[in-house]
Each structure stands twice: as C-alpha cells, then as structure tokens.
N, C-alpha and C. Protein backbone atom coordinates (compact mmCIF):
# COMPACT_ATOMS: atom_id res chain seq x y z
N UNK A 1 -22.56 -99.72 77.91
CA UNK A 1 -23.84 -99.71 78.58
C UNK A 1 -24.99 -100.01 77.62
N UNK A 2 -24.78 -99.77 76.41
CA UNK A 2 -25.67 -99.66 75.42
C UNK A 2 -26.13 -101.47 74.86
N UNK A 3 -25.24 -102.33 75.17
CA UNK A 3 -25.28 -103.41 74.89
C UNK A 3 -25.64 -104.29 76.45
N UNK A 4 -25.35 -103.42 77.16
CA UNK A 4 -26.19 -103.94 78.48
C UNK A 4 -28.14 -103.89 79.10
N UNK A 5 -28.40 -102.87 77.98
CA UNK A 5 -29.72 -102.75 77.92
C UNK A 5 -30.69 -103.79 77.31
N UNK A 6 -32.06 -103.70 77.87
CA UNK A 6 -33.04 -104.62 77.37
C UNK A 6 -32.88 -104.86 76.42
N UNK A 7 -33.51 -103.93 75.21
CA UNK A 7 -33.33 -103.71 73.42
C UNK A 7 -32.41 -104.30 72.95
N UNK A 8 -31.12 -104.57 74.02
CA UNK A 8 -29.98 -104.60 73.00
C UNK A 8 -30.12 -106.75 72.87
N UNK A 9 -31.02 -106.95 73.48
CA UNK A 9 -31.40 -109.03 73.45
C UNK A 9 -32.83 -109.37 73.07
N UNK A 10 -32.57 -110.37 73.04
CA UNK A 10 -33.96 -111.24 72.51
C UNK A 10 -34.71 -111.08 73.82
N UNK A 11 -35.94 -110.44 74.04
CA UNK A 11 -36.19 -109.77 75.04
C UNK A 11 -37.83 -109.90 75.23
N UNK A 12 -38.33 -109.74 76.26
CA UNK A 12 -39.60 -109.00 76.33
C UNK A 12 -39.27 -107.63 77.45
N UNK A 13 -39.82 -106.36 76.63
CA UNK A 13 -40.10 -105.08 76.98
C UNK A 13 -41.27 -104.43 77.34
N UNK A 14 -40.71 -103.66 78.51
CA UNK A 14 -42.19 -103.22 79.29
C UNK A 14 -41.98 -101.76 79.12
N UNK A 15 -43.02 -101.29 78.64
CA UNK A 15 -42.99 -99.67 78.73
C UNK A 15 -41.44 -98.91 78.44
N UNK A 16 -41.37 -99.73 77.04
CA UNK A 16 -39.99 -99.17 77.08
C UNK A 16 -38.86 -98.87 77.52
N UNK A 17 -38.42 -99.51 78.37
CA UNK A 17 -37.62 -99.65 79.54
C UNK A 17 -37.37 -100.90 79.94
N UNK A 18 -35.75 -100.48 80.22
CA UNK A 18 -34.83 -101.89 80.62
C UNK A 18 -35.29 -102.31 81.95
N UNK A 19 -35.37 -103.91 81.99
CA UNK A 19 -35.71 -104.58 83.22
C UNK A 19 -35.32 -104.46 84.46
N UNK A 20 -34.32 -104.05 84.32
CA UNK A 20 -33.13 -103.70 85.64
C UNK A 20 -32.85 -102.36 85.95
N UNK A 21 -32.58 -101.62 86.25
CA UNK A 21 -31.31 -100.46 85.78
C UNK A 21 -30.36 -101.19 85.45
N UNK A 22 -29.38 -100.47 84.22
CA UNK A 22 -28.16 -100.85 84.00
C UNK A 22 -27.22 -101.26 85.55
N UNK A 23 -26.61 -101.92 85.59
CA UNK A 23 -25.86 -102.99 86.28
C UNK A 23 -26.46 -103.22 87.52
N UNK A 24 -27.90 -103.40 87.59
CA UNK A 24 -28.74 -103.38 88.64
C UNK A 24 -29.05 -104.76 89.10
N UNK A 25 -29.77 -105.45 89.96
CA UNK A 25 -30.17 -106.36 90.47
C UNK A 25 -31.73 -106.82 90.49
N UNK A 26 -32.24 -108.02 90.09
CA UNK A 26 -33.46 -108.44 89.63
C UNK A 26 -33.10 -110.18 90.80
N UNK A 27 -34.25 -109.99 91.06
CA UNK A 27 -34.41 -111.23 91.72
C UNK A 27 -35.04 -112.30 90.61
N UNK A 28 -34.06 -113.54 90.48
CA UNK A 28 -34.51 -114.71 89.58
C UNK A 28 -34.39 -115.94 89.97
N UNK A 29 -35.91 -116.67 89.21
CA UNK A 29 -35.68 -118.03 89.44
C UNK A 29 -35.89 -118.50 87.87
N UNK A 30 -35.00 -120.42 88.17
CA UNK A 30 -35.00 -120.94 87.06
C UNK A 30 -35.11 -122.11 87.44
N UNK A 31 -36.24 -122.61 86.61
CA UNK A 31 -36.74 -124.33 86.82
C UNK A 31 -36.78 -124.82 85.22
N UNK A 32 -36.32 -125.84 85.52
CA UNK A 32 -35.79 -126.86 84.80
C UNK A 32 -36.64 -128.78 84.53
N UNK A 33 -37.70 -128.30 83.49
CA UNK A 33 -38.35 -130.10 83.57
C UNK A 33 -38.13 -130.86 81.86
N UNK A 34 -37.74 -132.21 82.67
CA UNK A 34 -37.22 -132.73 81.28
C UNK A 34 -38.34 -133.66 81.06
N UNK A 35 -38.59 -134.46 80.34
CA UNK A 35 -39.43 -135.65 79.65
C UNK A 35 -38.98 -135.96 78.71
N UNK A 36 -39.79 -137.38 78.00
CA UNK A 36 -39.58 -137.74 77.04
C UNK A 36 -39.75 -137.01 75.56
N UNK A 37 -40.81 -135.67 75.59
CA UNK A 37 -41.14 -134.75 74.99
C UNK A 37 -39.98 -133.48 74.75
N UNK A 38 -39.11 -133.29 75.66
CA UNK A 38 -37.81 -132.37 76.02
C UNK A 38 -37.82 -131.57 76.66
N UNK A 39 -37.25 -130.84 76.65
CA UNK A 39 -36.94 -130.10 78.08
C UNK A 39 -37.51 -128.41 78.25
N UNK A 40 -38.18 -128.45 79.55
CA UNK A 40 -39.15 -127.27 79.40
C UNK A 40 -37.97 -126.02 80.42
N UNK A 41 -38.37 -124.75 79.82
CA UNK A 41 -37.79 -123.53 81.03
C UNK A 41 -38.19 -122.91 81.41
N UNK A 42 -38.33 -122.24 82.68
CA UNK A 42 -39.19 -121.70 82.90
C UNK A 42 -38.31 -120.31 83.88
N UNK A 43 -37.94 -119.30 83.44
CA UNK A 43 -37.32 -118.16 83.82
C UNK A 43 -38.16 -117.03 84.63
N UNK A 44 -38.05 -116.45 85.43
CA UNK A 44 -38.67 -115.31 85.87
C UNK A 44 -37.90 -114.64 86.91
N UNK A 45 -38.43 -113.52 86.81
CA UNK A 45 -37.64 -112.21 87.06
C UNK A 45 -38.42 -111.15 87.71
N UNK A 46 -37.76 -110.15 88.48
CA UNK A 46 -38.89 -109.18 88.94
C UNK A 46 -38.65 -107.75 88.90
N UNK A 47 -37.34 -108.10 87.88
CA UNK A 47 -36.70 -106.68 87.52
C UNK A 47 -37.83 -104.84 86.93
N UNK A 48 -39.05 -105.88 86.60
CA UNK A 48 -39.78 -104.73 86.50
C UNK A 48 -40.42 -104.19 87.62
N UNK A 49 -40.38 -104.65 88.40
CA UNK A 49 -41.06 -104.79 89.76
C UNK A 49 -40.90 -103.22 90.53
N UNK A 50 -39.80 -102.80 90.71
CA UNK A 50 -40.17 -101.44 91.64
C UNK A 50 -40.68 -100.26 90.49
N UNK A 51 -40.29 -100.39 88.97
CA UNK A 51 -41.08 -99.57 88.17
C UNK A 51 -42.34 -99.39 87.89
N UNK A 52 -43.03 -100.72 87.63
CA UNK A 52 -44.07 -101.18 87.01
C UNK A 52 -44.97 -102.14 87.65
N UNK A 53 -44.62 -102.48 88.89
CA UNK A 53 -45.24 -103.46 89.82
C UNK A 53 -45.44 -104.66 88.69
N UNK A 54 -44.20 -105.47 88.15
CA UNK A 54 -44.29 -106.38 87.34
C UNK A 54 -43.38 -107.60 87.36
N UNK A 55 -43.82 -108.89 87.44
CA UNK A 55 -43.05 -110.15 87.25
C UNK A 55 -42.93 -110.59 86.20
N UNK A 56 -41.82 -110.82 85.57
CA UNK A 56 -41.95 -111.38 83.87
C UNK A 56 -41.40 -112.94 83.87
N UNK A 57 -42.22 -113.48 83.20
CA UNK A 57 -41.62 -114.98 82.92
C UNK A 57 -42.02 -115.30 81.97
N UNK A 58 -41.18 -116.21 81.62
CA UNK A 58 -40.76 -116.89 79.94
C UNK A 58 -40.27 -117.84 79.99
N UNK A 59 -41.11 -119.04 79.90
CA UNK A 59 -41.12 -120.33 79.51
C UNK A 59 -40.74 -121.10 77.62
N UNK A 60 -39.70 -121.90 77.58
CA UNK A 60 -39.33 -122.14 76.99
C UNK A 60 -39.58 -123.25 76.36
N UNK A 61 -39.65 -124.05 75.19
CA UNK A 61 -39.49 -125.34 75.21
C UNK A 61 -39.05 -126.20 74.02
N UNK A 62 -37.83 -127.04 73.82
CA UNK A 62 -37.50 -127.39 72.91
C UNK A 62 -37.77 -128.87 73.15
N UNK A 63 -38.22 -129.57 71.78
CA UNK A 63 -38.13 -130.91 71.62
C UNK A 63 -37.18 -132.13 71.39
N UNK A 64 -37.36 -132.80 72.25
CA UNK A 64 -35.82 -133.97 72.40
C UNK A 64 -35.28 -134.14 70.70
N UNK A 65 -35.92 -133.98 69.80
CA UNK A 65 -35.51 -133.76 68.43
C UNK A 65 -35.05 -132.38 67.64
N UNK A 66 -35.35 -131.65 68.79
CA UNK A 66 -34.91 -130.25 68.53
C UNK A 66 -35.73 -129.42 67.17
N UNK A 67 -36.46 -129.71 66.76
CA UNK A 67 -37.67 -129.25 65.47
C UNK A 67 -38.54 -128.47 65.94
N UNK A 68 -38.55 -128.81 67.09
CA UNK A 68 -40.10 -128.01 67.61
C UNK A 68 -39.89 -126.64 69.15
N UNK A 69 -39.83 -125.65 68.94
CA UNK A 69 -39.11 -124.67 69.63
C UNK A 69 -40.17 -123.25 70.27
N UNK A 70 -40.84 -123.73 71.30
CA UNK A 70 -41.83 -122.77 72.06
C UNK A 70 -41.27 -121.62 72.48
N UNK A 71 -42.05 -120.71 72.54
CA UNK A 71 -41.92 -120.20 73.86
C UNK A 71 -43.36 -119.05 74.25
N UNK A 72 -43.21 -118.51 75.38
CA UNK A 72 -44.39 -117.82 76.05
C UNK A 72 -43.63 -116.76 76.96
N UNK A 73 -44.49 -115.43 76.90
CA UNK A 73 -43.66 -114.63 77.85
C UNK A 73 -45.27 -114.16 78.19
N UNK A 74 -44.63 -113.73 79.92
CA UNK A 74 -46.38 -113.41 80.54
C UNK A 74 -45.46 -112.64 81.52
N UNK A 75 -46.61 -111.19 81.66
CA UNK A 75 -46.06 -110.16 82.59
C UNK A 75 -47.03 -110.29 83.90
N UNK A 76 -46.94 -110.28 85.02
CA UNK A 76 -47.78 -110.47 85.55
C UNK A 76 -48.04 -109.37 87.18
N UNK A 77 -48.90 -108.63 87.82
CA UNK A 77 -48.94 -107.64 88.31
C UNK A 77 -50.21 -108.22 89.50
N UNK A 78 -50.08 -107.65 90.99
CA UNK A 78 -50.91 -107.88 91.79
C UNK A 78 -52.19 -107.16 91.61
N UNK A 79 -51.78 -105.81 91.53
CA UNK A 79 -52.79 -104.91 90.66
C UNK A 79 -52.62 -104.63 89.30
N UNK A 80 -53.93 -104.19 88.72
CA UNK A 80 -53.53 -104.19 87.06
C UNK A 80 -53.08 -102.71 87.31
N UNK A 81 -52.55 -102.21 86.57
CA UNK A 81 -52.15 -100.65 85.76
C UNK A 81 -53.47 -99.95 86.12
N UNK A 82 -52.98 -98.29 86.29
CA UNK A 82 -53.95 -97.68 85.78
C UNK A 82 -54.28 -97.45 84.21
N UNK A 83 -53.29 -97.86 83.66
CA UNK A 83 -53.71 -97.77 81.66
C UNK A 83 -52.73 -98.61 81.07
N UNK A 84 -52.66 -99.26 80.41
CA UNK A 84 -52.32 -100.14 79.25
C UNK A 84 -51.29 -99.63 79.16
N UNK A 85 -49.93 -100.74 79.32
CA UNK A 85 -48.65 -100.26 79.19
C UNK A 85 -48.13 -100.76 77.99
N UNK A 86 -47.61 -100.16 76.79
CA UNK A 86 -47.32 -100.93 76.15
C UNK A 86 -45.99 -101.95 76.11
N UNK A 87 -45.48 -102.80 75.33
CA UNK A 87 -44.58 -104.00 75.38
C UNK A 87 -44.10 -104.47 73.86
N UNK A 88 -42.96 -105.01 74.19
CA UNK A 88 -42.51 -105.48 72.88
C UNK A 88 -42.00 -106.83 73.01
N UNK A 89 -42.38 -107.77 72.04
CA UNK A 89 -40.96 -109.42 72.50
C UNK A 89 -40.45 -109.40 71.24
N UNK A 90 -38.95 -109.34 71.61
CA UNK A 90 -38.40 -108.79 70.57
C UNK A 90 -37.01 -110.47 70.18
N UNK A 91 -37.21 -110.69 69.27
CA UNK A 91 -36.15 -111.76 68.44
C UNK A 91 -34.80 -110.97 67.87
N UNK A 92 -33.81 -111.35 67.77
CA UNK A 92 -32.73 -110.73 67.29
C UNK A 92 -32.62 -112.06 66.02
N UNK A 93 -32.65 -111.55 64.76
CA UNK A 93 -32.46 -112.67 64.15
C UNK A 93 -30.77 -112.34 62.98
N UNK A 94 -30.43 -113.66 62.76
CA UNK A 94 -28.84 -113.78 61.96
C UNK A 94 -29.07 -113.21 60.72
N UNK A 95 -28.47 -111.89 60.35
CA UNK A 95 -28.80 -111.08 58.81
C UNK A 95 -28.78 -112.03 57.49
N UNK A 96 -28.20 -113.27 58.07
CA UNK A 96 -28.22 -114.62 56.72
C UNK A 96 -29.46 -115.05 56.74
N UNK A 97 -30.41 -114.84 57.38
CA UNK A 97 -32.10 -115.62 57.33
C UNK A 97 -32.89 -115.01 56.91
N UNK A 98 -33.67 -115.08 55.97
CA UNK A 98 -34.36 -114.41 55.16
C UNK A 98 -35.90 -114.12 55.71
N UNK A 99 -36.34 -113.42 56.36
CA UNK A 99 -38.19 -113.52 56.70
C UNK A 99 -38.60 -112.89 55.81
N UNK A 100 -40.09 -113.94 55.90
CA UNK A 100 -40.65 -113.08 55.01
C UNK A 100 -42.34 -113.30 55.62
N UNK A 101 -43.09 -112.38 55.84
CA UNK A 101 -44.68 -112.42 57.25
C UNK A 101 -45.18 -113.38 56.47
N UNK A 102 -46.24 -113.78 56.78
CA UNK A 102 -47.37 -114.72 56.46
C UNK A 102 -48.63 -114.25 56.36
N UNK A 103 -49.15 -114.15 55.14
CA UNK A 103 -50.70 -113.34 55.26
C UNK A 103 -51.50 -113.30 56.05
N UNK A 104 -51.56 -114.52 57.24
CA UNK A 104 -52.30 -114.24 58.07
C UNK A 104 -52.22 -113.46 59.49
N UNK A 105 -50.77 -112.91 59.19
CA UNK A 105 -50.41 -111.92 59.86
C UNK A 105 -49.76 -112.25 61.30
N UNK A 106 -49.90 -113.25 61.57
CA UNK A 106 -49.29 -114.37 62.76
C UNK A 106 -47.74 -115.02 62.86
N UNK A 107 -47.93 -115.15 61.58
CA UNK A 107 -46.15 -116.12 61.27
C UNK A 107 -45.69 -115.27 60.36
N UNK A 108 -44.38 -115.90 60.59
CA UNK A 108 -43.16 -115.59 59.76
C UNK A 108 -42.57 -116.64 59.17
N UNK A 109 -42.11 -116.56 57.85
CA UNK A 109 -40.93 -118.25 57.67
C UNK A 109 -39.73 -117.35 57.69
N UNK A 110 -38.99 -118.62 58.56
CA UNK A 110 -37.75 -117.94 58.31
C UNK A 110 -36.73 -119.20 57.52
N UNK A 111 -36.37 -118.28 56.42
CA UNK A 111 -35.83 -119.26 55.65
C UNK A 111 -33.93 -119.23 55.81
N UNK A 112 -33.40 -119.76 56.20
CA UNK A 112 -31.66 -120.28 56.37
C UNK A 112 -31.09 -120.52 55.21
N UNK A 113 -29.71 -120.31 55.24
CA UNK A 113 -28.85 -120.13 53.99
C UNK A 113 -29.39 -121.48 53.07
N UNK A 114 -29.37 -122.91 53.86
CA UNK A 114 -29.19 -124.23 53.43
C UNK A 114 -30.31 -124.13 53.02
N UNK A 115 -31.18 -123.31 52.68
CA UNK A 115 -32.65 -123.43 52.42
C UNK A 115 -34.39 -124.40 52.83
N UNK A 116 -33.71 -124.81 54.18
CA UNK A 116 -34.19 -125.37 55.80
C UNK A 116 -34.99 -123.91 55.72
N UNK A 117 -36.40 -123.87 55.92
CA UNK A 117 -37.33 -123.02 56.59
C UNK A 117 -38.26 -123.41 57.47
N UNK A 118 -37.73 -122.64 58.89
CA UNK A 118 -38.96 -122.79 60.12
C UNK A 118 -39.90 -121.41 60.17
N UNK A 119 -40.68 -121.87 60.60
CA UNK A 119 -41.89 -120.70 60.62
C UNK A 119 -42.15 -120.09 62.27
N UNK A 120 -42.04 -119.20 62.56
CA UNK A 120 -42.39 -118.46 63.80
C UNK A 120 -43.76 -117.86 63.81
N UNK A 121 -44.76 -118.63 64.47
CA UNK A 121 -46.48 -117.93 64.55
C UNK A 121 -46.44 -116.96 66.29
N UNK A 122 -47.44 -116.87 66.28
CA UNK A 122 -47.74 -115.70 67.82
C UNK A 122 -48.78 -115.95 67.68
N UNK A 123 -49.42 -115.92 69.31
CA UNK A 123 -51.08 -115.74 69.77
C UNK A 123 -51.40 -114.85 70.13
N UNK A 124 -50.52 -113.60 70.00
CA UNK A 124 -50.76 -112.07 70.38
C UNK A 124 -51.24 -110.92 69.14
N UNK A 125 -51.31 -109.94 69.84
CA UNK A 125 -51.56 -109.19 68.98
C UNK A 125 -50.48 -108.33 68.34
C-alpha cells in the first residue's frame, strides 16, 4: 500500500494527502497534441475532489529532439479554500545524478554519470 500512495511518485501533493484513497477511483482525462515542436500532455484528474474540492492537471511537454522537457501542474477549485493549503511537486530522481541548487534559488543542474548536465528551473515558490 505504501508504494501505492501519492509520495511514493513523481507527483503533485495536496495537503498532504494521496489523490485517491488507496485503491480508489479518480475520474481522468488525457489529451494528446503533436506538432512539429513535439508532443504536448495534458493529464487531469479529480481525485482531490471530494477532499479538497480540487482538479489537478499537469501538462507535459517534450521536444521532437527530446532536449527540451516542460512541465506545469495547476490545482484548480470552484471555490477557493478557506486557508492556504499547502502542496508539494515532487521529482523522484536516479541516486546516479548528482544535483546540485542554483543560487538563484530556481534551478537545479542535474548532472548524469556521462557527465551530460540538464538544469531543472520552477516559476513557483
């Protein structure tokens, strides 16, 4: 069960708590757009929904060259909260990749055995 939980994936987390109940049911859609630019995803879910009155989606996007690797997660609610819930988007990364933050407090490089380093920035806080 423990590996069936939110925490246990590359995730976005709401108030600490798994999206579903364990072996529970979430209503999802998945759209799919390609271009010459590559191919976009666009996931959503409503598993937070009878907890938290919340829709989560997470849009993806990799480049037909594969170098360039988006993504965006947005929680979204008919009414807001009565108070600020907190959240986490959480990466699971391979113990062979080395991070190391970026002073400006935004990015990360992540550097690979072959010594290939991509950088991971955020527009959040």
């Amino acid at each position: 069960d423990l590996l069936a939980a939110t925490a246990a994936h590359s995730a976005f987390i709401l108030d600490e708590s798994d999206n579903t109940p364990l072996h529970g049911h979430a209503k999802a859609e998945i759209a799919r757009l390609e271009d010459a630019a590559g191919t976009c995803l666009a996931l959503t879910h409503d598993g937070y929904m009878t907890r938290n009155g919340f829709t989560h989606t997470r849009r993806i996007f990799l480049s037909t060259d594969g170098m360039d690797l988006r993504g965006e997660d947005r929680a979204a609610a008919d009414t807001a909260p009565l108070s600020p819930l907190p959240y986490a988007i959480r990466f699971h990364i391979h113990p062979d990749i080395h991070v190391t933050p970026v002073s400006n407090g935004h990015s990360a490089a992540l550097r690979l055995p072959c010594g290939t380093t991509f950088y991971l920035h955020h527009d959040g806080e």
